[in-house]
Every structure is written in structure tokens, then in C-alpha cells.
N, C-alpha and C. Protein backbone atom coordinates (compact mmCIF):
# COMPACT_ATOMS: atom_id res chain seq x y z
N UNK A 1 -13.53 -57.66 45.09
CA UNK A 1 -12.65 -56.62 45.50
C UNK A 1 -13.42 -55.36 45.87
N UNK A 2 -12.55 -54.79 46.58
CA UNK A 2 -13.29 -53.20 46.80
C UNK A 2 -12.21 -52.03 46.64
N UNK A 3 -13.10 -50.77 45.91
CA UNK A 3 -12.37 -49.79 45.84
C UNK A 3 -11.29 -49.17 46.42
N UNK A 4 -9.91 -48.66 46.28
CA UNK A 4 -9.13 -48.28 47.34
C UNK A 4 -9.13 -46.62 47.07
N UNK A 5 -10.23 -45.96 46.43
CA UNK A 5 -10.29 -44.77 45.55
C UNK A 5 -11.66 -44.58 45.60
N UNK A 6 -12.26 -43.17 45.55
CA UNK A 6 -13.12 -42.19 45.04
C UNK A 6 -13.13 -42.08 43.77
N UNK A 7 -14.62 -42.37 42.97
CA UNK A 7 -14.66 -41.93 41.92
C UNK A 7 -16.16 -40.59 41.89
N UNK A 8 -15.30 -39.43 41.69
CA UNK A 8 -16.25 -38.61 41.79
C UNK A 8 -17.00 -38.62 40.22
N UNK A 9 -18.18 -38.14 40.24
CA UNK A 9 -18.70 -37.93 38.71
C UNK A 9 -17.99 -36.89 37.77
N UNK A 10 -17.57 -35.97 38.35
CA UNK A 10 -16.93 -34.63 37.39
C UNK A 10 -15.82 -34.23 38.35
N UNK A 11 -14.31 -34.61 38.02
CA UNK A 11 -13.64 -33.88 39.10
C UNK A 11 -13.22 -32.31 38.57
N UNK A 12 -13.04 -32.04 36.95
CA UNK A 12 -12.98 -30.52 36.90
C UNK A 12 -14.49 -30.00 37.72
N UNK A 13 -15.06 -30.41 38.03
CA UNK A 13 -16.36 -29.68 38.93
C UNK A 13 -16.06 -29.56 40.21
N UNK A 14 -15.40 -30.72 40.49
CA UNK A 14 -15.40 -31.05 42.39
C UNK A 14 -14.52 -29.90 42.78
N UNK A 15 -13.54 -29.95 42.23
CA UNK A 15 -12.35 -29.37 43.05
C UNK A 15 -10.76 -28.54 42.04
N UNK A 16 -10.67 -27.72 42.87
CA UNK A 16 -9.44 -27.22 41.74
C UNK A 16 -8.20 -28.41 42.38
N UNK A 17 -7.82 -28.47 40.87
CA UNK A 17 -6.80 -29.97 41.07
C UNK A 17 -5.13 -29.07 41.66
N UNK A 18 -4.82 -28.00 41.86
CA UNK A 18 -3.95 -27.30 42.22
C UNK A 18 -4.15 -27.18 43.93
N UNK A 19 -5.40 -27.33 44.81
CA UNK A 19 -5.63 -27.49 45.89
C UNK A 19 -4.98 -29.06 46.19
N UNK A 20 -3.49 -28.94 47.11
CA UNK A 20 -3.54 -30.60 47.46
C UNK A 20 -4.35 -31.02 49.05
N UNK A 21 -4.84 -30.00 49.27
CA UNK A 21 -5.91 -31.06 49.73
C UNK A 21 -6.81 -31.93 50.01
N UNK A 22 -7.09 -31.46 48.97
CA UNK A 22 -7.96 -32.66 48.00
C UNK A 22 -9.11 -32.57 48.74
N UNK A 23 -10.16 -31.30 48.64
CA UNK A 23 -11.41 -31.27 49.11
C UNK A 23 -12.41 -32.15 48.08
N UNK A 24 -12.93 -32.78 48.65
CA UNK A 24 -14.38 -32.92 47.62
C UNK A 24 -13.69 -34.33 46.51
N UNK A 25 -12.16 -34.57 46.93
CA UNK A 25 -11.96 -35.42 45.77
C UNK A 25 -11.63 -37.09 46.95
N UNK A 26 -11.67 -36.91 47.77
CA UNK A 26 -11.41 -38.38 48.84
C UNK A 26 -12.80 -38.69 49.96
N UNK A 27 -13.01 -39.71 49.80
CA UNK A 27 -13.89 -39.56 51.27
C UNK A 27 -13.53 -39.34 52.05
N UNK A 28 -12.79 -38.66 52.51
CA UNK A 28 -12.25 -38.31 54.00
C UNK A 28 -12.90 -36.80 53.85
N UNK A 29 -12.75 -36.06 52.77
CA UNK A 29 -13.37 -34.72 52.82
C UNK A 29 -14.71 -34.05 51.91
N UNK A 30 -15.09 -35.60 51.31
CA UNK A 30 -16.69 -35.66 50.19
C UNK A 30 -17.74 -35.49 50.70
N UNK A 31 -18.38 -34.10 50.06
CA UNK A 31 -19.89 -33.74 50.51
C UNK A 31 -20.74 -34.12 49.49
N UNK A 32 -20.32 -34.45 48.34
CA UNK A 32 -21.22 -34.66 47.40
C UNK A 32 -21.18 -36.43 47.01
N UNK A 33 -22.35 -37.00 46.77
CA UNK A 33 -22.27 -38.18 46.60
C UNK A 33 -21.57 -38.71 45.80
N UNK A 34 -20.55 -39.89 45.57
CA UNK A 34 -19.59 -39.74 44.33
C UNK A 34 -19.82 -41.07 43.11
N UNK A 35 -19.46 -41.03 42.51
CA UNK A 35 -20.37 -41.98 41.67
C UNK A 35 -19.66 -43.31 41.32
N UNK A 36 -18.82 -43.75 42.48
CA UNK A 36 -18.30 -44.82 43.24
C UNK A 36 -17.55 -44.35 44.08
N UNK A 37 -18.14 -45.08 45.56
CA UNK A 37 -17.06 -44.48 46.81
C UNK A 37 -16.07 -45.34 47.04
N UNK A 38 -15.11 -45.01 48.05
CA UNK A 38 -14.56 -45.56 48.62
C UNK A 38 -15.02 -46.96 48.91
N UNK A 39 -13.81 -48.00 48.90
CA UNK A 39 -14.98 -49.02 49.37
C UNK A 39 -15.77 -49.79 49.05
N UNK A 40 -16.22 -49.54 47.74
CA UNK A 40 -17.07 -50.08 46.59
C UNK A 40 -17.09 -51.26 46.25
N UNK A 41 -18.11 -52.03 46.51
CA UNK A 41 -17.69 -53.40 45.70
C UNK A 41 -19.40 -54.22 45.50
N UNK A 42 -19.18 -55.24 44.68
CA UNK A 42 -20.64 -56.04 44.42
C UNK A 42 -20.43 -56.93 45.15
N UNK A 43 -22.00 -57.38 45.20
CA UNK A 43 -21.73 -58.72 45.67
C UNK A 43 -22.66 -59.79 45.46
N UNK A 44 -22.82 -60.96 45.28
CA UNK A 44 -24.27 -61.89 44.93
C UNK A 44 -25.01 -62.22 45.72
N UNK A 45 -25.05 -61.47 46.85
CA UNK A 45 -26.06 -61.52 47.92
C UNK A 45 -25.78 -60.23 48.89
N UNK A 46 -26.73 -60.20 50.15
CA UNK A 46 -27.39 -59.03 50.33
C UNK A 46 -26.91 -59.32 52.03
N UNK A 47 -26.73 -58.27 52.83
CA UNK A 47 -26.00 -58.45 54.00
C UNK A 47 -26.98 -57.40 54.67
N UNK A 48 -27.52 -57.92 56.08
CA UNK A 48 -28.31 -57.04 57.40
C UNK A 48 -27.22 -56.82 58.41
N UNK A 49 -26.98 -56.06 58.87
CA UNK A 49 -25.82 -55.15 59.83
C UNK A 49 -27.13 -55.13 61.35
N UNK A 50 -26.60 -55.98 62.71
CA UNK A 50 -27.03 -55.68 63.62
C UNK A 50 -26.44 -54.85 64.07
N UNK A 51 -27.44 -54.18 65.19
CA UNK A 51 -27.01 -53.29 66.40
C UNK A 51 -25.23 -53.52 66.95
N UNK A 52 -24.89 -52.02 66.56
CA UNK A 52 -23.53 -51.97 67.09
C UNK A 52 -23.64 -52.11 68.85
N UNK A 53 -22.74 -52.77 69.60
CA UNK A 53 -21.97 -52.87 70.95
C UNK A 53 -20.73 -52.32 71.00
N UNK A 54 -20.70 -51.92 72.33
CA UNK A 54 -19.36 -51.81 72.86
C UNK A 54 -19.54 -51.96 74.22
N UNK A 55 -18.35 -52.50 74.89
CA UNK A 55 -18.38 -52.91 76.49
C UNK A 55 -18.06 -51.25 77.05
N UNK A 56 -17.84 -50.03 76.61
CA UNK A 56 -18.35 -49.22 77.27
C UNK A 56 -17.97 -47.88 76.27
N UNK A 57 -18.48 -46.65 76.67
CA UNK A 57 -18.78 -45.67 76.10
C UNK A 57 -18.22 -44.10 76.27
N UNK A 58 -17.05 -44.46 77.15
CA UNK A 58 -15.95 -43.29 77.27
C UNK A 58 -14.66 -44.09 77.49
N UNK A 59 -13.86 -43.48 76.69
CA UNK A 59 -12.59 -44.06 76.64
C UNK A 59 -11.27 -42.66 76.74
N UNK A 60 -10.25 -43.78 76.61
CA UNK A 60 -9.10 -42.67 76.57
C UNK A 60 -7.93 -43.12 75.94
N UNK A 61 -6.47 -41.66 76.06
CA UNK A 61 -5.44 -42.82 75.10
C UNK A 61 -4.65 -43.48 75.84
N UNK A 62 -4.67 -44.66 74.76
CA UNK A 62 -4.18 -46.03 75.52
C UNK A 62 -5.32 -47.37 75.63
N UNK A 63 -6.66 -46.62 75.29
CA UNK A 63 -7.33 -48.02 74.95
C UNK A 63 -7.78 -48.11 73.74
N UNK A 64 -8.56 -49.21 73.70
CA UNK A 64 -8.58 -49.97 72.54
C UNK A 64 -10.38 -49.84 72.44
N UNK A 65 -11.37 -49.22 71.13
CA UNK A 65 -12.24 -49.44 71.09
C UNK A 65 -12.48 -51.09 69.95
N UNK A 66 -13.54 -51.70 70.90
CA UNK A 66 -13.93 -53.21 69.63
C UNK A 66 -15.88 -52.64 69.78
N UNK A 67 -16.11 -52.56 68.39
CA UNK A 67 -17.06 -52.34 68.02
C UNK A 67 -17.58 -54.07 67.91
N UNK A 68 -18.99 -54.86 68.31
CA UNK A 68 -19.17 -55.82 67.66
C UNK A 68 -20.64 -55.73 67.43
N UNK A 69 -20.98 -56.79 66.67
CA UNK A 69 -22.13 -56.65 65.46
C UNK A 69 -22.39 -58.36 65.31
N UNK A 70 -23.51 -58.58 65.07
CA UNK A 70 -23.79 -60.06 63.99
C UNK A 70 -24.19 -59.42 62.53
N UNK A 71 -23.44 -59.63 61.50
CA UNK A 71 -23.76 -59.44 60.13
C UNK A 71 -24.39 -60.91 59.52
N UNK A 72 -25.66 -60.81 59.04
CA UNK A 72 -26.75 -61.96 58.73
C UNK A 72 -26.70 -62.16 56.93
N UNK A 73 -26.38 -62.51 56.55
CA UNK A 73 -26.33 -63.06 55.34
C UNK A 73 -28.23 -62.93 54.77
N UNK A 74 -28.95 -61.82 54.31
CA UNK A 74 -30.20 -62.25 54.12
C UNK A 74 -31.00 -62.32 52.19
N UNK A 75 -29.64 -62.82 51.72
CA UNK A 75 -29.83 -63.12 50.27
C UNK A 75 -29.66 -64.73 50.04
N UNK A 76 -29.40 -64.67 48.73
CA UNK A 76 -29.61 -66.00 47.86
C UNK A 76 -28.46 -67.25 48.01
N UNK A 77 -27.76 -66.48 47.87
CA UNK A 77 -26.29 -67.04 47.93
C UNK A 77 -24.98 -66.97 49.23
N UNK A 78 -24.23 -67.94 49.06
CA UNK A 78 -23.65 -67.55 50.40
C UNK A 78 -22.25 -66.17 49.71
N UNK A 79 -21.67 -65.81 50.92
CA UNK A 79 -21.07 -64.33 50.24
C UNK A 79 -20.13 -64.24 51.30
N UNK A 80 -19.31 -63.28 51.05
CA UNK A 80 -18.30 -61.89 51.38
C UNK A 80 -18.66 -61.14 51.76
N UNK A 81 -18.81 -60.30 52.92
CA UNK A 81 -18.49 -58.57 52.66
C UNK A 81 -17.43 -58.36 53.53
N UNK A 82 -16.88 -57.30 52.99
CA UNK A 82 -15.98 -56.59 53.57
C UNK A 82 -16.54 -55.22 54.39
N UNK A 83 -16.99 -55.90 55.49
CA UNK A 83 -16.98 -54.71 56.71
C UNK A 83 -16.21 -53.51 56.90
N UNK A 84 -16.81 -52.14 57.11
CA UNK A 84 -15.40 -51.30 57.19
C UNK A 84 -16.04 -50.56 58.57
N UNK A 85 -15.08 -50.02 58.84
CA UNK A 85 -15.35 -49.09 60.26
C UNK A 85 -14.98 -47.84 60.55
N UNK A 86 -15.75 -46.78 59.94
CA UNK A 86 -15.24 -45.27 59.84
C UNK A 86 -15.75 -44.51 61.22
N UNK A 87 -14.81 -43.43 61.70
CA UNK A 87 -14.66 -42.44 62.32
C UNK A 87 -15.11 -41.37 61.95
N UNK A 88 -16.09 -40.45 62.57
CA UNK A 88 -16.17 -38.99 62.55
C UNK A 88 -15.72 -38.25 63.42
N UNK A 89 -15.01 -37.42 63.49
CA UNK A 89 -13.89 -37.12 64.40
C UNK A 89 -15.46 -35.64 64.74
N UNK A 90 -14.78 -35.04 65.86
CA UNK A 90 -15.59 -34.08 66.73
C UNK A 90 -15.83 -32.68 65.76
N UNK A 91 -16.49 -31.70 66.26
CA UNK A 91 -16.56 -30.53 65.18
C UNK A 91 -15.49 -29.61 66.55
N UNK A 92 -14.25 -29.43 65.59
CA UNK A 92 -13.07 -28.41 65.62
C UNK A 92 -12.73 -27.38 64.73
N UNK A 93 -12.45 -26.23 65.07
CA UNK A 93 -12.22 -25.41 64.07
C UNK A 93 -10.82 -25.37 63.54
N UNK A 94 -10.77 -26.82 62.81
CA UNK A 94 -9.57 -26.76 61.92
C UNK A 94 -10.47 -27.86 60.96
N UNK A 95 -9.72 -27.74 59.60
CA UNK A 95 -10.21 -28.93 58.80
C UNK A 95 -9.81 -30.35 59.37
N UNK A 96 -10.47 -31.43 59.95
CA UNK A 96 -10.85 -32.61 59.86
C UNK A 96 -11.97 -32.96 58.93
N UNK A 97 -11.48 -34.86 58.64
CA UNK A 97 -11.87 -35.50 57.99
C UNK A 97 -13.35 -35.33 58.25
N UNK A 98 -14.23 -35.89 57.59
CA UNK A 98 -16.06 -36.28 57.64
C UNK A 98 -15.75 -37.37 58.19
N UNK A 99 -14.67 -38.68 57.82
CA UNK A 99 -15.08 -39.78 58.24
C UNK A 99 -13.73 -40.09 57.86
N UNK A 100 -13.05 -41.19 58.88
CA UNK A 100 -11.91 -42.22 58.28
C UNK A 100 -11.87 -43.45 58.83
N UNK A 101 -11.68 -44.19 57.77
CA UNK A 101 -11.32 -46.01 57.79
C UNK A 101 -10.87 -46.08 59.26
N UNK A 102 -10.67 -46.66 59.84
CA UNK A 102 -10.00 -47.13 61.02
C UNK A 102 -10.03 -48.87 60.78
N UNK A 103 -10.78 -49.29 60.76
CA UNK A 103 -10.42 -51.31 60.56
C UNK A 103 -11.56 -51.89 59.63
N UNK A 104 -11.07 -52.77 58.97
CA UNK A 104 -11.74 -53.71 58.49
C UNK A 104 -12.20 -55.21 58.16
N UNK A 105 -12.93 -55.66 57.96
CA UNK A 105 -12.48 -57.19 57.86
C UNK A 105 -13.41 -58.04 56.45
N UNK A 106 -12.80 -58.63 55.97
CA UNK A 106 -13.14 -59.66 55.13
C UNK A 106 -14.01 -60.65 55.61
N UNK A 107 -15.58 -60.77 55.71
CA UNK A 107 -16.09 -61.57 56.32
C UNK A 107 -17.07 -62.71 55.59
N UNK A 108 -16.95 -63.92 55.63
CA UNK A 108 -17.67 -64.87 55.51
C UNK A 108 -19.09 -65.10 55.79
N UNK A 109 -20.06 -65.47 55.29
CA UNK A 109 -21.12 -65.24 55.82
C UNK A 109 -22.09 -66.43 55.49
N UNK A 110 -22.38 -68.06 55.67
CA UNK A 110 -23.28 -68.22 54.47
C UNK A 110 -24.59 -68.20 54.56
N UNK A 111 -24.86 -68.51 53.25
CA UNK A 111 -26.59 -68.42 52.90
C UNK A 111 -27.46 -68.23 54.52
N UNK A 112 -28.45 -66.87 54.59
CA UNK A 112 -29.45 -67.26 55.91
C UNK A 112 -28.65 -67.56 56.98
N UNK A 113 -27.47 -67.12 56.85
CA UNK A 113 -26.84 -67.59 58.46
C UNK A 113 -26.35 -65.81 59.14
N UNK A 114 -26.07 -65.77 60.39
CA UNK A 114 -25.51 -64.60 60.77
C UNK A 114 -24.15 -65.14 61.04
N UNK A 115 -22.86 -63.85 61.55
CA UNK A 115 -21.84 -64.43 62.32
C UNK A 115 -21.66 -63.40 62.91
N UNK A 116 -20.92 -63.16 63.76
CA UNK A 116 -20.50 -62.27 65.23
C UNK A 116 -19.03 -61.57 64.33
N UNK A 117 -19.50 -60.32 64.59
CA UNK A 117 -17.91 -59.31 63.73
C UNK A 117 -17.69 -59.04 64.87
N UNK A 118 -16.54 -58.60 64.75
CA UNK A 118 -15.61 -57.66 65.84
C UNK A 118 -14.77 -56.55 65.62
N UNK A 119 -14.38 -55.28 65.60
CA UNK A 119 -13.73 -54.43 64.65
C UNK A 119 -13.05 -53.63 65.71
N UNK A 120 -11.59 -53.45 65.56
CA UNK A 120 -11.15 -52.76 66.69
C UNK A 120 -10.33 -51.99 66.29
N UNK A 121 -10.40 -51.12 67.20
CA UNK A 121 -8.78 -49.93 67.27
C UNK A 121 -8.53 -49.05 67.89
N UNK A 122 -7.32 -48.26 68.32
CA UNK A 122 -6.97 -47.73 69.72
C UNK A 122 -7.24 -46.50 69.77
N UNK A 123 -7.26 -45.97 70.72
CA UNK A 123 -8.05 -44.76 70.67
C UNK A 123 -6.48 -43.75 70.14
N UNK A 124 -5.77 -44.11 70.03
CA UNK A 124 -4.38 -43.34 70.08
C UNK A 124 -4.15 -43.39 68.37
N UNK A 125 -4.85 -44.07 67.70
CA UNK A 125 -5.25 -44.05 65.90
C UNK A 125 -6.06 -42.67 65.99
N UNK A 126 -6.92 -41.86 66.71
CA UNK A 126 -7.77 -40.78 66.61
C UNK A 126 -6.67 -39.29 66.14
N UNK A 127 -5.15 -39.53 66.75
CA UNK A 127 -4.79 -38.36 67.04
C UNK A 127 -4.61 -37.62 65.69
N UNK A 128 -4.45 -36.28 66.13
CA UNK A 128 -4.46 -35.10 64.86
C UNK A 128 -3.26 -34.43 65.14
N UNK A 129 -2.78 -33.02 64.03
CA UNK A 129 -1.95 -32.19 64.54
C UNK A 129 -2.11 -31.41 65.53
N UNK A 130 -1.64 -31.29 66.37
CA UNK A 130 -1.64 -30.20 67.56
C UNK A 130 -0.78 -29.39 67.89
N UNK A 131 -1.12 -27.99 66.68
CA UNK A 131 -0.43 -27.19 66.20
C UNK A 131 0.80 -26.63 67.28
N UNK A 132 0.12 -26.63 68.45
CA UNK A 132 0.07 -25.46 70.00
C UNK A 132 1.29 -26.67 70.41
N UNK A 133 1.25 -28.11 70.23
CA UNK A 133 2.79 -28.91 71.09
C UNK A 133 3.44 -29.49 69.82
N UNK A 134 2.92 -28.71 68.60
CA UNK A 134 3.84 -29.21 67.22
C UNK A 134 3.97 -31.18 67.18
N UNK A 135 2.78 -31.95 67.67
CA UNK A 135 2.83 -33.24 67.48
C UNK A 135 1.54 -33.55 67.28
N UNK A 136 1.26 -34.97 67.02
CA UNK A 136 -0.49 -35.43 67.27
C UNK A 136 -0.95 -35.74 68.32
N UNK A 137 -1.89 -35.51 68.49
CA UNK A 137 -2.93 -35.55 69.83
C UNK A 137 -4.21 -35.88 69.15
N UNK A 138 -4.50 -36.17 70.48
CA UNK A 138 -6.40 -36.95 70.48
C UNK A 138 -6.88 -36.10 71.48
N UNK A 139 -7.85 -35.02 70.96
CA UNK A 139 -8.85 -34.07 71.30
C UNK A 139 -9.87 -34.67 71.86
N UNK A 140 -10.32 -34.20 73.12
CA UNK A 140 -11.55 -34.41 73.98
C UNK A 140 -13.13 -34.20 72.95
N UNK A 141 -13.69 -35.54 73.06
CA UNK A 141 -14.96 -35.23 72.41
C UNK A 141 -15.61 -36.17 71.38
N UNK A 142 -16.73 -35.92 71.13
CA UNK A 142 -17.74 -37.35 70.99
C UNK A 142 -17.35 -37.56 69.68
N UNK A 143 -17.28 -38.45 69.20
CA UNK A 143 -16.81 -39.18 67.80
C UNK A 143 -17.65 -40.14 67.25
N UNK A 144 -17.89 -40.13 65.92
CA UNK A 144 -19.04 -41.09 65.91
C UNK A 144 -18.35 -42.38 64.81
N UNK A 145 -18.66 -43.73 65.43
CA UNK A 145 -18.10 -44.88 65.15
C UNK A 145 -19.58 -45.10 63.87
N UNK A 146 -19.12 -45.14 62.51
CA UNK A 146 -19.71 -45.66 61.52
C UNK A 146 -18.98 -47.12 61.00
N UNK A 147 -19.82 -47.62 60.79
CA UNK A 147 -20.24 -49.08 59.84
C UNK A 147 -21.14 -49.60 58.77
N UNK A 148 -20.22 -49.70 57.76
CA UNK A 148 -21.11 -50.04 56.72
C UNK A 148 -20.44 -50.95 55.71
N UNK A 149 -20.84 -50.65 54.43
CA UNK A 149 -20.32 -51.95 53.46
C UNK A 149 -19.13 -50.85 52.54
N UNK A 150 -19.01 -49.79 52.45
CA UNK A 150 -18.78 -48.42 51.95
C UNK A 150 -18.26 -47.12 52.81
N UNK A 151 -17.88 -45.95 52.06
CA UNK A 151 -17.33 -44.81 52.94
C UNK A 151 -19.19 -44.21 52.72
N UNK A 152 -19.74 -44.53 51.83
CA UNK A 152 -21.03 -44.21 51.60
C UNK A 152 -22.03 -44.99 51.92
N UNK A 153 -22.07 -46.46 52.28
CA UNK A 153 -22.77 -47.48 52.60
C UNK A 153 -23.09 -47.26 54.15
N UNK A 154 -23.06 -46.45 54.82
CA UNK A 154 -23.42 -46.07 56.63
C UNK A 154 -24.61 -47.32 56.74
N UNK A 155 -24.21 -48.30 57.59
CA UNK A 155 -25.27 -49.72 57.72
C UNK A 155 -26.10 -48.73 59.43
N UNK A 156 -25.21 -48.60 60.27
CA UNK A 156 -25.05 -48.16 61.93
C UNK A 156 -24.39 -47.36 62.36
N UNK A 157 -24.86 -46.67 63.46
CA UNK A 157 -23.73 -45.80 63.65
C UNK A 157 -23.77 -46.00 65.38
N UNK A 158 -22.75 -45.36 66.63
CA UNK A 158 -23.10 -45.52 67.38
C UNK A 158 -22.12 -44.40 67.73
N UNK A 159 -22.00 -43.26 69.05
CA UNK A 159 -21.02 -42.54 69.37
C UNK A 159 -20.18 -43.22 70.10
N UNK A 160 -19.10 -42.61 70.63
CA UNK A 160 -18.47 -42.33 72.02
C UNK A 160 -17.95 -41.12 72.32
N UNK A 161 -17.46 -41.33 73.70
CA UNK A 161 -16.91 -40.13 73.91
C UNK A 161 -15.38 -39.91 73.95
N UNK A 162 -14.46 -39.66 73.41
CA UNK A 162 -12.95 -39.68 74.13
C UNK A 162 -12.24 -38.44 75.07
N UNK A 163 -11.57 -39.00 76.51
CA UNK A 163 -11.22 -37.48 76.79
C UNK A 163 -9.52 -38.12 76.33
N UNK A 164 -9.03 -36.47 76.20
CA UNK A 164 -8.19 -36.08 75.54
C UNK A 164 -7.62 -34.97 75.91
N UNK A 165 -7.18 -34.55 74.92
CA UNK A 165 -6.45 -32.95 75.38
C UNK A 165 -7.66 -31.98 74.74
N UNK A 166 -8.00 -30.79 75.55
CA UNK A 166 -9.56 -29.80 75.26
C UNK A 166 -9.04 -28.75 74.12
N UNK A 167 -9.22 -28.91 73.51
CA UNK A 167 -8.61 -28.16 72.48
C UNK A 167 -8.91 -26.49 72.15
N UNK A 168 -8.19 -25.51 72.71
CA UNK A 168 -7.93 -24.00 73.30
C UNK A 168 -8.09 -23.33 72.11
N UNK A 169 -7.68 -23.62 70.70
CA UNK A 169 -7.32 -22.85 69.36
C UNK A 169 -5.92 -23.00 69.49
N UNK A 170 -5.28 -22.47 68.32
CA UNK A 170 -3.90 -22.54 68.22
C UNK A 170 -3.45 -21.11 69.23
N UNK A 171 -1.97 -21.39 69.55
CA UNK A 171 -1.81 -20.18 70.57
C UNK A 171 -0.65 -19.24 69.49
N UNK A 172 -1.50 -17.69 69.58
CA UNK A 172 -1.00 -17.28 68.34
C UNK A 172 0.42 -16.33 69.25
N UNK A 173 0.37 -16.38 70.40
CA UNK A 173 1.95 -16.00 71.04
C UNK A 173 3.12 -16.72 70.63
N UNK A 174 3.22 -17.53 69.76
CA UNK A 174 4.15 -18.45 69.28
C UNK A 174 4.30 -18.61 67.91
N UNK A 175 5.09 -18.53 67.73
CA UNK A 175 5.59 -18.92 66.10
C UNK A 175 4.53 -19.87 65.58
N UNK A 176 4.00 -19.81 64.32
CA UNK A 176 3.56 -20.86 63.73
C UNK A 176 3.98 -21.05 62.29
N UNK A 177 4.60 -22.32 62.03
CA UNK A 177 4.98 -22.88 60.63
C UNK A 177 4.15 -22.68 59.97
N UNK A 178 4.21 -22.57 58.92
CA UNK A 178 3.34 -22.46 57.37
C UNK A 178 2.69 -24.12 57.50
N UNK A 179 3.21 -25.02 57.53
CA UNK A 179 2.56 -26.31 58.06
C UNK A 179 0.97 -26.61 58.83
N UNK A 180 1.58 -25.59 60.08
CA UNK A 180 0.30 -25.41 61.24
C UNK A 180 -0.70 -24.55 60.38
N UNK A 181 -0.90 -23.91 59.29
CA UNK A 181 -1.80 -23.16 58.89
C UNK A 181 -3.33 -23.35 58.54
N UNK A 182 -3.69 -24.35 59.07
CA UNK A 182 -4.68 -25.20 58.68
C UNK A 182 -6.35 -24.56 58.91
């Protein structure tokens, strides 16, 4: 099995528990290493992560990114891992995540053998609040596609680019909800 939770080492340290944002207490917003991540799991053998692919390197919404990989089995035993596939969304001046799940897979592997992964998802999974049309949107700009065994396990990484809507700041001629305050 693998973790569906952060275990930080000290959470009266990490974070005031009255903040629900929960800085410092999820991998989506953890700067400090946590002393089980997200994701977490053993295993009786040992897994090599090839070079990430993709059939191309700017996208938009409405398509579909498939990340693929051969994951090589290079331990004792034949095994499991559970592949995951995190997002780093662009640097915006609003709080976004460090990194989020987007797909995963349960993969087979045995002894000394490789197999061909595939990991996909649409570029229209990227979107955020967009305070300025009060809905989610997917912001113009390079994103970086992580893979590993963990939210902390980073095996590869590879970018892209998405265009999107260019993101102006919030437009302060307009009302803004206590919501949009971000």
C-alpha cells in the first residue's frame, strides 16, 4: 500500500493548526522534508525510472498530456510500484501548489525485466481559480511534469509548456469575494 497522507515530524512546529490551509502540513504545499510523504510505501525490490517522453511539448485546453517511461525492475525480487505523476504548476503570484498528483498506476514489473508505463491527463485537470472570471482556468506557462515512486521520491522530471489564459493579476475595479483573497 501507499500513503494517502503526509506525515510531518512535528506538526505543532509545521504549521498553526487554525490556518486551513494547511501550509507545510500536505504535499501540495511542503517545504520541509516530512518524515513520511505522500505516497509512501516499501517494497522488496528496487525500481530504475527511464527517460520521460512525450509526443510533443506545447499543449493546450482540450488535450491530453501521456507521459511514457520503461520502469526496469533492478532488484532481487519480482515487485509493484506504484508510479505517480506530479505537476508543478508555473510561478504566479497567488498561492499554488509545489506539486500535485495528476495520475497513477499500479505497475507490475518482474525480476530484471523492464515494462513500458504510460501516465496521462488533460491539460484542462491544470485549471485554478480565476479570480478576474470568478471560475477555473489554465494559465499560460511552463509546468513541470514530475515522476517518481513518492510526492518526495522525484525519479524524472521533464517540462512543458501550456498556453492558456496570461494571467494580468486580479482586477481590483471589481468586487472581490473574501473567497478570491488568495
Amino acid at each position: 500500500g501507499r500513503l494517502p497522507i503526509t506525515f510531518m515530524e512535528n506538526y505543532a512546529k509545521e504549521a498553526d493548526l487554525k490556518d486551513y490551509k494547511l501550509p507545510g502540513r500536505t504535499y501540495l504545499y511542503a517545504t520541509k522534508k516530512p518524515l513520511f510523504p505522500f505516497g509512501y510505501g516499501l517494497s522488496y525490490t528496487a525500481f530504475r525510472y527511464g527517460g520521460l517522453r512525450l509526443d510533443k511539448r506545447t499543449f493546450e485546453r482540450g488535450d491530453t498530456v501521456t507521459v511514457a517511461f520503461d520502469l526496469e525492475n533492478v532488484g532481487g525480487y519480482n515487485g509493484e510500484e506504484v508510479v505517480q505523476l506530479y505537476i508543478g504548476y508555473p510561478k504566479l503570484p497567488m498561492t499554488m501548489p509545489l506539486k500535485q498528483l495528476k495520475a497513477f498506476s499500479r505497475v507490475y514489473v518482474p525480476r530484471g525485466e523492464s515494462v513500458h508505463v504510460e501516465l496521462s491527463f488533460k491539460v484542462d485537470e491544470l485549471a485554478v481559480w480565476n479570480g478576474n472570471i470568478r471560475d477555473f482556468d489554465v494559465f499560460t506557462g511552463d509546468y513541470e511534469i514530475m515522476v517518481g515512486g513518492s510526492s518526495v521520491d522525484i525519479r524524472r522530471t521533464i517540462d512543458i509548456h501550456v498556453v492558456g489564459t496570461e494571467y494580468d493579476g486580479l482586477d481590483l475595479n471589481n468586487m472581490i469575494p473574501a473567497v478570491d483573497g488568495t
